[in-house]
Structure formats: structure tokens, C-alpha cells
Protein backbone atom coordinates (compact mmCIF):
# COMPACT_ATOMS: atom_id res chain seq x y z
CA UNK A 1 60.51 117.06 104.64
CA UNK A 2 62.85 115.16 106.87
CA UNK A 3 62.33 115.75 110.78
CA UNK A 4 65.17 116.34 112.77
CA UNK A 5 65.72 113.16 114.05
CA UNK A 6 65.62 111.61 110.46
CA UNK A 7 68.13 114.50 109.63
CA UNK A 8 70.55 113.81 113.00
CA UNK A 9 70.46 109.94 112.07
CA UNK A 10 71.16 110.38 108.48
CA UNK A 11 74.34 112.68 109.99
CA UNK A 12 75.35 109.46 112.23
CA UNK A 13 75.18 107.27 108.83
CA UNK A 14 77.32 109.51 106.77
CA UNK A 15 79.98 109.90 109.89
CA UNK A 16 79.85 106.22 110.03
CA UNK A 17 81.22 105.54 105.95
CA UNK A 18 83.66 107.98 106.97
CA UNK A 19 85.28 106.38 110.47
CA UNK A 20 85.55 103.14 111.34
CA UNK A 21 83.94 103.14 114.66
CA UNK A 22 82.00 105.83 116.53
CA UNK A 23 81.92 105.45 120.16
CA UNK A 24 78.64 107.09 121.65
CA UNK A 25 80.10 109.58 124.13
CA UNK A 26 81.97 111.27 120.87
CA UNK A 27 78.93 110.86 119.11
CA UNK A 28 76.84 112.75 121.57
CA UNK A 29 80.08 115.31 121.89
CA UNK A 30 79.72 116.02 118.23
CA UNK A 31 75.83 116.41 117.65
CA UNK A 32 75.25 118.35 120.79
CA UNK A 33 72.49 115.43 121.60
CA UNK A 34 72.55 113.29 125.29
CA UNK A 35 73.11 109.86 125.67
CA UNK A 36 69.84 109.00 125.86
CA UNK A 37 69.22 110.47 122.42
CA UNK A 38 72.46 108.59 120.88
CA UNK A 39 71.35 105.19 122.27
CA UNK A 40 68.08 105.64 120.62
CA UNK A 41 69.22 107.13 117.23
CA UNK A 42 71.81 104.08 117.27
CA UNK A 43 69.35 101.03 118.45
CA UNK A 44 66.68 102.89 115.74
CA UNK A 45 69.29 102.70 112.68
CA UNK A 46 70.28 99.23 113.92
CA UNK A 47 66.92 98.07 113.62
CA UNK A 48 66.92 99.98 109.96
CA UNK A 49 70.00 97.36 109.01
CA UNK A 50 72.19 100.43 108.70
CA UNK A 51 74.71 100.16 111.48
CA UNK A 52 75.65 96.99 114.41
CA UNK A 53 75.90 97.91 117.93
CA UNK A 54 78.84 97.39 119.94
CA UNK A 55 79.88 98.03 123.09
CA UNK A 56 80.09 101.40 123.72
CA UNK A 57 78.92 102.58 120.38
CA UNK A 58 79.06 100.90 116.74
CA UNK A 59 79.91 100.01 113.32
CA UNK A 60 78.87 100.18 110.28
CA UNK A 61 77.28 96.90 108.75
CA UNK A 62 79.36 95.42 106.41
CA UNK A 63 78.76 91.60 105.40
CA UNK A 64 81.48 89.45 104.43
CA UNK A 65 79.95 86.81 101.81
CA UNK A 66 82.29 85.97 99.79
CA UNK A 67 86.35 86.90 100.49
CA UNK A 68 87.83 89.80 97.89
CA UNK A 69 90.14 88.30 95.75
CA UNK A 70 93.97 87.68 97.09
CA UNK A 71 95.38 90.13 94.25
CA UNK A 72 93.03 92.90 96.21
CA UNK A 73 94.15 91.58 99.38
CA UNK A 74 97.80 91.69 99.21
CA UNK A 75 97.85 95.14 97.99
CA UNK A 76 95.71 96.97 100.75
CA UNK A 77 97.13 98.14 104.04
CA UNK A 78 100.46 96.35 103.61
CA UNK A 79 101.75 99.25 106.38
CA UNK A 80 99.88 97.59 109.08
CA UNK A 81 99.73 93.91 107.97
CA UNK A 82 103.73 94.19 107.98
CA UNK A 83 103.11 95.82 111.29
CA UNK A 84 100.88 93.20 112.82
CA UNK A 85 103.52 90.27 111.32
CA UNK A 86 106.49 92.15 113.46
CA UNK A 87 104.79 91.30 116.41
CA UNK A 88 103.47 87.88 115.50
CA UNK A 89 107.03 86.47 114.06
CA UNK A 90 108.26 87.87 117.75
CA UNK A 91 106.23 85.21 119.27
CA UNK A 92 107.56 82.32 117.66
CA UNK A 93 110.97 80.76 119.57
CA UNK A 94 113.59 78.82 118.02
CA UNK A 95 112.07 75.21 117.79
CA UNK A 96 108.57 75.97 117.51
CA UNK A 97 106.36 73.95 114.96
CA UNK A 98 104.01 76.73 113.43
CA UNK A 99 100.67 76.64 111.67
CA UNK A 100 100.36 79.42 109.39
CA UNK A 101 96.48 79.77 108.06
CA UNK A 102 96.64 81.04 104.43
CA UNK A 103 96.06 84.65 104.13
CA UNK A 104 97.94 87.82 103.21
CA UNK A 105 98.81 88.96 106.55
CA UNK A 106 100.05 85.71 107.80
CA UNK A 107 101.91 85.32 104.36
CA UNK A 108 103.73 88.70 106.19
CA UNK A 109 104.54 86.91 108.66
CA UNK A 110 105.64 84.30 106.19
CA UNK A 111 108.39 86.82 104.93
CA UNK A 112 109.95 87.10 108.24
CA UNK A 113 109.95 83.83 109.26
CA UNK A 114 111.41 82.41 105.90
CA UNK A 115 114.90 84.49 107.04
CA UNK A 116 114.55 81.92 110.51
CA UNK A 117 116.23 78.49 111.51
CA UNK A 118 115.20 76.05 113.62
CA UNK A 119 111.73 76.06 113.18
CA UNK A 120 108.79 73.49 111.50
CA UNK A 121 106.70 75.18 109.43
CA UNK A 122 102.96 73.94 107.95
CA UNK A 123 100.52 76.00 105.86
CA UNK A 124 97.72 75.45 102.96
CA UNK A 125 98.76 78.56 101.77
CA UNK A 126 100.42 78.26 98.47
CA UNK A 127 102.07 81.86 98.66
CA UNK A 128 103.07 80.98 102.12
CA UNK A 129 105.10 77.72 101.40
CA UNK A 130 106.53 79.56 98.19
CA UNK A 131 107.97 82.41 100.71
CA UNK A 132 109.18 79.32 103.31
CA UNK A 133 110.57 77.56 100.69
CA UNK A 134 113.03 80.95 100.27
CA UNK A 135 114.73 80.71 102.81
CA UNK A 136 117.09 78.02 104.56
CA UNK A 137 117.03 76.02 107.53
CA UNK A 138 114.07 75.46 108.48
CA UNK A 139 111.57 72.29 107.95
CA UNK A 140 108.70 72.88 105.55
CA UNK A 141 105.70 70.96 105.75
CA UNK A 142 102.58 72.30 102.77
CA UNK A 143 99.00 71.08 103.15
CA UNK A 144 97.51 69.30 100.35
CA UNK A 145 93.48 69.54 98.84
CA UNK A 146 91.23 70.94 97.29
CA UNK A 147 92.56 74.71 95.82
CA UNK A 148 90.52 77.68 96.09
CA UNK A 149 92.15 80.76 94.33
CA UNK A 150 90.32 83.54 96.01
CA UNK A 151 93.02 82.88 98.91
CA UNK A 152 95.27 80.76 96.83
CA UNK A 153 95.11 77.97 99.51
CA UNK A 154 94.21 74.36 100.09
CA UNK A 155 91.15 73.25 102.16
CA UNK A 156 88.54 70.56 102.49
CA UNK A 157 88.04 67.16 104.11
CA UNK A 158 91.73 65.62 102.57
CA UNK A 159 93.47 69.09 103.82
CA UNK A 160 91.58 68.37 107.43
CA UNK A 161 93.17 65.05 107.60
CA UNK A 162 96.52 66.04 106.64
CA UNK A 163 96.13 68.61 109.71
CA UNK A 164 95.33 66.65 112.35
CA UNK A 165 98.30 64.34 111.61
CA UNK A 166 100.83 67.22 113.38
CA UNK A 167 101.19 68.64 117.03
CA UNK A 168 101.65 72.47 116.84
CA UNK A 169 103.26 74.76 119.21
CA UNK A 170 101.35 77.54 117.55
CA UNK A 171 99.11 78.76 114.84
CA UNK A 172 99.31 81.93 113.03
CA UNK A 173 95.13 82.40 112.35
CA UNK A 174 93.79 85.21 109.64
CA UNK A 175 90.19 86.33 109.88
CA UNK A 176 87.46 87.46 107.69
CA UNK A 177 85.82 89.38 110.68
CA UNK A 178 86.32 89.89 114.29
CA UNK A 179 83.17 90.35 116.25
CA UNK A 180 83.81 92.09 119.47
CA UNK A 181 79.54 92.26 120.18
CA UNK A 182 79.37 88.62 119.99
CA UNK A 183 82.70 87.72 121.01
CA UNK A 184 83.33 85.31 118.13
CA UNK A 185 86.06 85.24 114.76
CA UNK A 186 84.74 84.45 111.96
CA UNK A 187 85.42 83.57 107.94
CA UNK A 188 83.37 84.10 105.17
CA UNK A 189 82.28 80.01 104.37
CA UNK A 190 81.59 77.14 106.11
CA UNK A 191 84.49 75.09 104.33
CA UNK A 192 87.09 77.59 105.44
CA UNK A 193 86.23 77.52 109.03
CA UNK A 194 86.57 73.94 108.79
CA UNK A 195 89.86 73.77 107.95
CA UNK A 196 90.91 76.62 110.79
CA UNK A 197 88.86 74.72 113.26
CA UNK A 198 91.39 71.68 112.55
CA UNK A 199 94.37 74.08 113.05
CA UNK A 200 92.91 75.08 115.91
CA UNK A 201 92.66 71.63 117.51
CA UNK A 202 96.28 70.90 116.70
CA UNK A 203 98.03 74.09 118.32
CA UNK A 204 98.28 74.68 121.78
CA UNK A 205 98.36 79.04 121.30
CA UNK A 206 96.38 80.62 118.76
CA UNK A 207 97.56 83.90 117.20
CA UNK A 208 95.44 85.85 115.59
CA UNK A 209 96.44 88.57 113.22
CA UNK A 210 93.72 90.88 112.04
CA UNK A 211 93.92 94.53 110.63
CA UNK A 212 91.22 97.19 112.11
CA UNK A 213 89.13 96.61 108.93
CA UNK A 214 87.97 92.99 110.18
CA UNK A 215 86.26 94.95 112.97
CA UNK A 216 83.87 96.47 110.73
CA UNK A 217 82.65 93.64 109.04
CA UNK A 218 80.19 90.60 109.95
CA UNK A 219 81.00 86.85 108.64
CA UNK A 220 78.79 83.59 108.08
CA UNK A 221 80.79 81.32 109.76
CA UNK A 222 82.02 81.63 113.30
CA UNK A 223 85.61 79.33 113.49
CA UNK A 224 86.37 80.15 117.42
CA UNK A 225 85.63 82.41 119.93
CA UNK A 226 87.76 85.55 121.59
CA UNK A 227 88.27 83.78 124.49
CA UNK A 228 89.40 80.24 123.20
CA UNK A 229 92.77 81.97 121.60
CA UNK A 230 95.65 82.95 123.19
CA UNK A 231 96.04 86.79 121.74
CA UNK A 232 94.84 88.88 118.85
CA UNK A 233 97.38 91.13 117.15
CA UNK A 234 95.80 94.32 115.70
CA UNK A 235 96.82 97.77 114.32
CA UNK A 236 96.60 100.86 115.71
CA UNK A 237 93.16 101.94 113.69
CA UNK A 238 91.65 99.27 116.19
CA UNK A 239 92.44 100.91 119.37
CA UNK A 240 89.43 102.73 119.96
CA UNK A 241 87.55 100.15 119.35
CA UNK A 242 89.51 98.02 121.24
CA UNK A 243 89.17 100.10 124.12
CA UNK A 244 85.39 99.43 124.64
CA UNK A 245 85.25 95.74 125.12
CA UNK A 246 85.06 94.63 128.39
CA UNK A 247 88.50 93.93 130.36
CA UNK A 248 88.26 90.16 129.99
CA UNK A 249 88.76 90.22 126.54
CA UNK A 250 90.58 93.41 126.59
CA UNK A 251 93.64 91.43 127.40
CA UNK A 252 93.20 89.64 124.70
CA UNK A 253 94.32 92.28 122.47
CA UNK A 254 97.87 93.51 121.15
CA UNK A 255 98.09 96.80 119.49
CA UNK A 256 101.24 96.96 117.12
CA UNK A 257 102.57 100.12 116.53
């Protein structure tokens, strides 16, 4: 027989598959518990492996190993990646040499920017520089290496040094996982940070562009931290989580509609 606290924490579990984030006060709301009982039932099921803590609630635990593959990528919430790359492709001015990490949303971002003049554009994305290459106008620059397919990009020490030979204005950054706890973005390997990290060093703003789900999800390798970039373009399935970090990084954050 289950007690009832096994039964009311086996309740929070199955709420959290179902929602992205539950914040505590809504948590307590729902199971007619206090806070007091919430913060225990939470820090008890962290310690089980079953959820993270985060400020002012949590999320479920959801490791990113190894990235999905880029055909599963590029199909999944296109509404708010195309969304996120409205906002992102508003940032960039007429004259502006741009960075654009490989990913799906940035390839979004891609799309609009391909229809542009006047800028310089660098990626290791392979989709990316076929979208640039589209359009007319603009100057094209496409990073060469070693080729992964899971992201269809290039990376490694020869796609470092080919990097750090250019002087960004910005940098259009994708992310395995945000995480707001620990205040650091993250990718799934070692070799893939390395490779942002260089972008990173080159551009003087860093835009991030990162759908709700990569605030869910944990990552092995940290490339930079919240505060080290200049904003972080979400969708609206973020906002309630975004709404519970402190106000420092707070302003951070741009919700796009």
C-alpha cells in the first residue's frame, strides 16, 4: 500500500510529463498541500532523480546525451522556432558580420536573412550556407572541418581555427539546454561546445535562440553562462518559467510572441 505522501508525489510526477514546468505555489494550489509540504515532496523526488529544482518550483529531468537527429529536429515546433527567428533576424542591421551556430532554429533565422543585403554571413552549418547561398547580396563565408550529421555541421580543432580568423558583430547561438538553476547554456558534447566557445570569443553580442523545450532538459557540456550573452530569445511556453529567475537574469530574456 502506498502512503499518502508516496501517492501525492507520484501525482506531482505524472503532472510533471504532462507540463513543462510546475511552479510550487500552483502546485500547492492544486493538491490542497502548504508550501512547506511542496518543498519537501519536491527536494524528496529530487533526491529520487525524478525531477530538478528550480527557482520557484521545477522540471522534470531530462538528460541531453547525445543530440536527436536534424531530420527530428527540423520538423518539431517549427511555429515557435520561426517565431524566435522573427525576433533574432530583427536584431541584425544592415552591415553586420553574423555568426550563425548550426542548428535548426538558427537555420530559421537563416531563411530570413538569405532575403537581406548588406550583410557578412559565417556558419558551419551546411543547411545554413545552402539557405545563404539563396539569396543575393550578401557575403557568404562557410566553416570548414570535420562533419557531424546529427546537426549536419562542421566542427573540431581546423573549424576552431577557421573561426577565430573573423571579427563578428554578432552570433546567432542554438542550445542543447538552458539551465536557469545553474545559470549556464549548455550542448550535448564537449567538441560542440568547443566550437561555440570560439564563436563566442569572436562576436561582440551573443544571441541566443532557444525554444521552451531546452528548459527542461540538462546537458554535459556547459559552452557559456546566462550572464556572459547579450539576450536569449524564447517562446511563449517559456514564460512561466521565465518568470521565476531572479531579475538579473530576467532581463536577459525575450519572449516572442
Amino acid at each position: 500500500m502506498l502512503t499518502i505522501a508516496q501517492e501525492r508525489q507520484a501525482r506531482i510526477a505524472e503532472l510533471l510529463r504532462e507540463e513543462q514546468f510546475l511552479a510550487i505555489n500552483t502546485l500547492a494550489e492544486r493538491l490542497g498541500i502548504s508550501l512547506a509540504t511542496a518543498r519537501r515532496d519536491l527536494d524528496e523526488l529530487e533526491q529520487a532523480g525524478v525531477l530538478r529544482r528550480t527557482h520557484g518550483g521545477a522540471v522534470s529531468v531530462n538528460q541531453v546525451g547525445q543530440d536527436t537527429t536534424h531530420a527530428a529536429r527540423s520538423v518539431s515546433r517549427q511555429a515557435e522556432k520561426a517565431a524566435i527567428a522573427a525576433v533574432a533576424a530583427g536584431m541584425i542591421a544592415e552591415g553586420d558580420a553574423v555568426f550563425l551556430d548550426a542548428g535548426t532554429t538558427a537555420l530559421e533565422v537563416a531563411k530570413i536573412l538569405s532575403g537581406r543585403k548588406g550583410l557578412t554571413l559565417i556558419s558551419n552549418g551546411l543547411d545554413i550556407i545552402a539557405e545563404l547561398s539563396r539569396g543575393d547580396g550578401n557575403g557568404i563565408y562557410s566553416v570548414g572541418g570535420e562533419f557531424t550529421d546529427t546537426n549536419r555541421s562542421y566542427r573540431g580543432p581546423l573549424a576552431e581555427n577557421f573561426v577565430r580568423q573573423f571579427n563578428a558583430d554578432k552570433l546567432i547561438l542554438n542550445a542543447s539546454s538552458i539551465d536557469l538553476d545553474r545559470g549556464t547554456i549548455c550542448t550535448s558534447n564537449p567538441v560542440n561546445a568547443s566550437i561555440q566557445k570560439a564563436m563566442i570569443e569572436v562576436s561582440r553580442r551573443v544571441i541566443v535562440v532557444a525554444d521552451h523545450s531546452k528548459f527542461t532538459k540538462s546537458s554535459l557540456s556547459v559552452t557559456t553562462r546566462i550572464e556572459d550573452v547579450g539576450v536569449i530569445i524564447t517562446d511563449v511556453g517559456a514564460k512561466s518559467i521565465v518568470d521565476t529567475v531572479p531579475e538579473k537574469l530576467r532581463r536577459k530574456f525575450v519572449i516572442a510572441n
